[in-house]
Protein backbone atom coordinates (compact mmCIF):
# COMPACT_ATOMS: atom_id res chain seq x y z
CA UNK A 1 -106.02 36.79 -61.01
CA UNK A 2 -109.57 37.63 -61.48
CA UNK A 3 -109.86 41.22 -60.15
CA UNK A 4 -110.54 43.16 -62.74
CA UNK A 5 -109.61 46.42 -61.14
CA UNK A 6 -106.41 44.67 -59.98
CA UNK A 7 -105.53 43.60 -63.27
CA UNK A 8 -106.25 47.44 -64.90
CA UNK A 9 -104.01 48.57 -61.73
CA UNK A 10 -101.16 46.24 -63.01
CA UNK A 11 -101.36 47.48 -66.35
CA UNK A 12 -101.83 50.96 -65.20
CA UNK A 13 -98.40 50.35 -63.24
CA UNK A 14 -96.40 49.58 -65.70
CA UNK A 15 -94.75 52.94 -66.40
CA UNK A 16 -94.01 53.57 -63.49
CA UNK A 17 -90.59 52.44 -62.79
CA UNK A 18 -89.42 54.42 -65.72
CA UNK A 19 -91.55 57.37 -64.16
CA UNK A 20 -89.62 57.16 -61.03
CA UNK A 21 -86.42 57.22 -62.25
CA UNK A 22 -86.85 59.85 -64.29
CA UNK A 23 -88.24 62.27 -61.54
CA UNK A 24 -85.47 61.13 -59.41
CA UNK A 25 -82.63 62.11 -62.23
CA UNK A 26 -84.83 65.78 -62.45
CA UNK A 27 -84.69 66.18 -58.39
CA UNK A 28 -81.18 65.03 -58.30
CA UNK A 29 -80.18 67.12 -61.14
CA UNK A 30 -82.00 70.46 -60.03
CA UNK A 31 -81.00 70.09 -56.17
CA UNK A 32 -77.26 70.31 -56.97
CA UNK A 33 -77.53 73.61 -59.06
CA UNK A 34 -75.36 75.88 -59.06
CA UNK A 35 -72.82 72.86 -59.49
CA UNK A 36 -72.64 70.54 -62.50
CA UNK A 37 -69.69 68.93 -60.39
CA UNK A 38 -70.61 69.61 -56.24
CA UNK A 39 -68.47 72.13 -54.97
CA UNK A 40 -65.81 71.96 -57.89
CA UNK A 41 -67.35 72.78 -61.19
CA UNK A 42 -70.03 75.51 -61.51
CA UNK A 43 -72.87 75.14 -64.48
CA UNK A 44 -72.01 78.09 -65.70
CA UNK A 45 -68.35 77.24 -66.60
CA UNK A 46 -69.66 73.84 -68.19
CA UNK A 47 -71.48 75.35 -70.61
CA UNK A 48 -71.06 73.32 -74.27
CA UNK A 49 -69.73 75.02 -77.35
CA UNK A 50 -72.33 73.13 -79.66
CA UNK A 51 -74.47 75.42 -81.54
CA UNK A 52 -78.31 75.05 -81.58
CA UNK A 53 -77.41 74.09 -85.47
CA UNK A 54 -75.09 70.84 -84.26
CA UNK A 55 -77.46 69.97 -81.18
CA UNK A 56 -80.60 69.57 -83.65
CA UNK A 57 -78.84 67.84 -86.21
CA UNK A 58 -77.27 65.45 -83.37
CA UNK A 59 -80.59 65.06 -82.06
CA UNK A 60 -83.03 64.36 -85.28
CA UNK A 61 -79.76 61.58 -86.31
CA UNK A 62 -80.48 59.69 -83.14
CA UNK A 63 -84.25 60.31 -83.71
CA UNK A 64 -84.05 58.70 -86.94
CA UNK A 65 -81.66 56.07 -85.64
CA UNK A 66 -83.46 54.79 -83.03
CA UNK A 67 -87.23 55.31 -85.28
CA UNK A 68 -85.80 52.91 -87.82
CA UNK A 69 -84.24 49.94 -85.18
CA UNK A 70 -88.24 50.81 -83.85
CA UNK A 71 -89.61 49.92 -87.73
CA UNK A 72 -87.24 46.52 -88.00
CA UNK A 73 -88.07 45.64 -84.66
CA UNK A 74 -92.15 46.00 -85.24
CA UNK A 75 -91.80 44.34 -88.63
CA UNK A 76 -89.90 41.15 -87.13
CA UNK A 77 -92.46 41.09 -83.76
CA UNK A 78 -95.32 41.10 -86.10
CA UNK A 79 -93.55 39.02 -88.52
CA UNK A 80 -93.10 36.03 -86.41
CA UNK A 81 -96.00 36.58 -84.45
CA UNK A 82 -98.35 35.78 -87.58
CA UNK A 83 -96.11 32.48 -87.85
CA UNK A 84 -97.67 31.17 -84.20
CA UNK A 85 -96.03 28.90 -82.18
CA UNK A 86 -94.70 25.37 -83.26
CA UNK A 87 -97.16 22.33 -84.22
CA UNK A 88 -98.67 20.61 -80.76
CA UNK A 89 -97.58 17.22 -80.29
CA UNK A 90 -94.97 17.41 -83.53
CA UNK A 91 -92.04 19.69 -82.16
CA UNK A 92 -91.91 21.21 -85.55
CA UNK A 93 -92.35 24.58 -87.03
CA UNK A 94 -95.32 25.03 -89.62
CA UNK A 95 -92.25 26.20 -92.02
CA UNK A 96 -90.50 22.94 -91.37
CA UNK A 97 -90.81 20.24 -93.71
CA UNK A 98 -90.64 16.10 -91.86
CA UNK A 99 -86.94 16.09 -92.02
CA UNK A 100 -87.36 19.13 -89.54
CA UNK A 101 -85.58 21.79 -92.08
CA UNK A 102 -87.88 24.81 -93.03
CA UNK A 103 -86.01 24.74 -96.59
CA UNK A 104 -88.33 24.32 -99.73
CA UNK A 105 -86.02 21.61 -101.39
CA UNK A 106 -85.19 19.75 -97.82
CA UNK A 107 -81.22 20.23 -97.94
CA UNK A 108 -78.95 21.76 -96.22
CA UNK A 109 -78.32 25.46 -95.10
CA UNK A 110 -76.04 27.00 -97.50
């Protein structure tokens, strides 16, 4: 655990798994063509009848989807990461109050 080329080669590696897979779906994919469906179904005949119009707008909707779970998801990591872990020794929260509720007037949830 001291290597410090070992630990750059770790971090270095972490792609990777996503790297192979995704060559592997390329090979796979362009090794079967002319067939979207081997020996039954030629690529040709499975063309889609989406236009370029419906594709983009499909496309930048997921896009925007996915960028704004991304935003929520960043906001709540950093969020609770500025919070820190709970108290040593305590078992408490720093938002908790004695009675181990992290509500301002010490009742219950509502």
């Amino acid at each position: 655990y001291r290597s410090r080329w070992l630990m750059h080669l770790a971090l270095w590696s972490i792609p990777l798994p996503w790297i192979a897979a995704e060559l592997g779906w390329i090979v796979a994919e362009y090794g079967r063509q002319p067939w979207a469906i081997s020996e039954v179904l030629p690529t040709h005949l499975a063309v889609s009848s989406v236009s370029t119009g419906q594709l983009c707008f499909s496309l930048a909707g997921f896009v925007l989807f996915y960028t704004a779970l991304l935003i929520v998801e960043l906001y709540l990591i950093f969020k609770y990461a500025r919070a820190g872990p709970s108290s040593l020794g305590t078992g408490r929260y720093q938002d908790e109050t004695a009675a181990g509720t992290p509500y301002k007037d010490g009742g219950a949830a509502p």
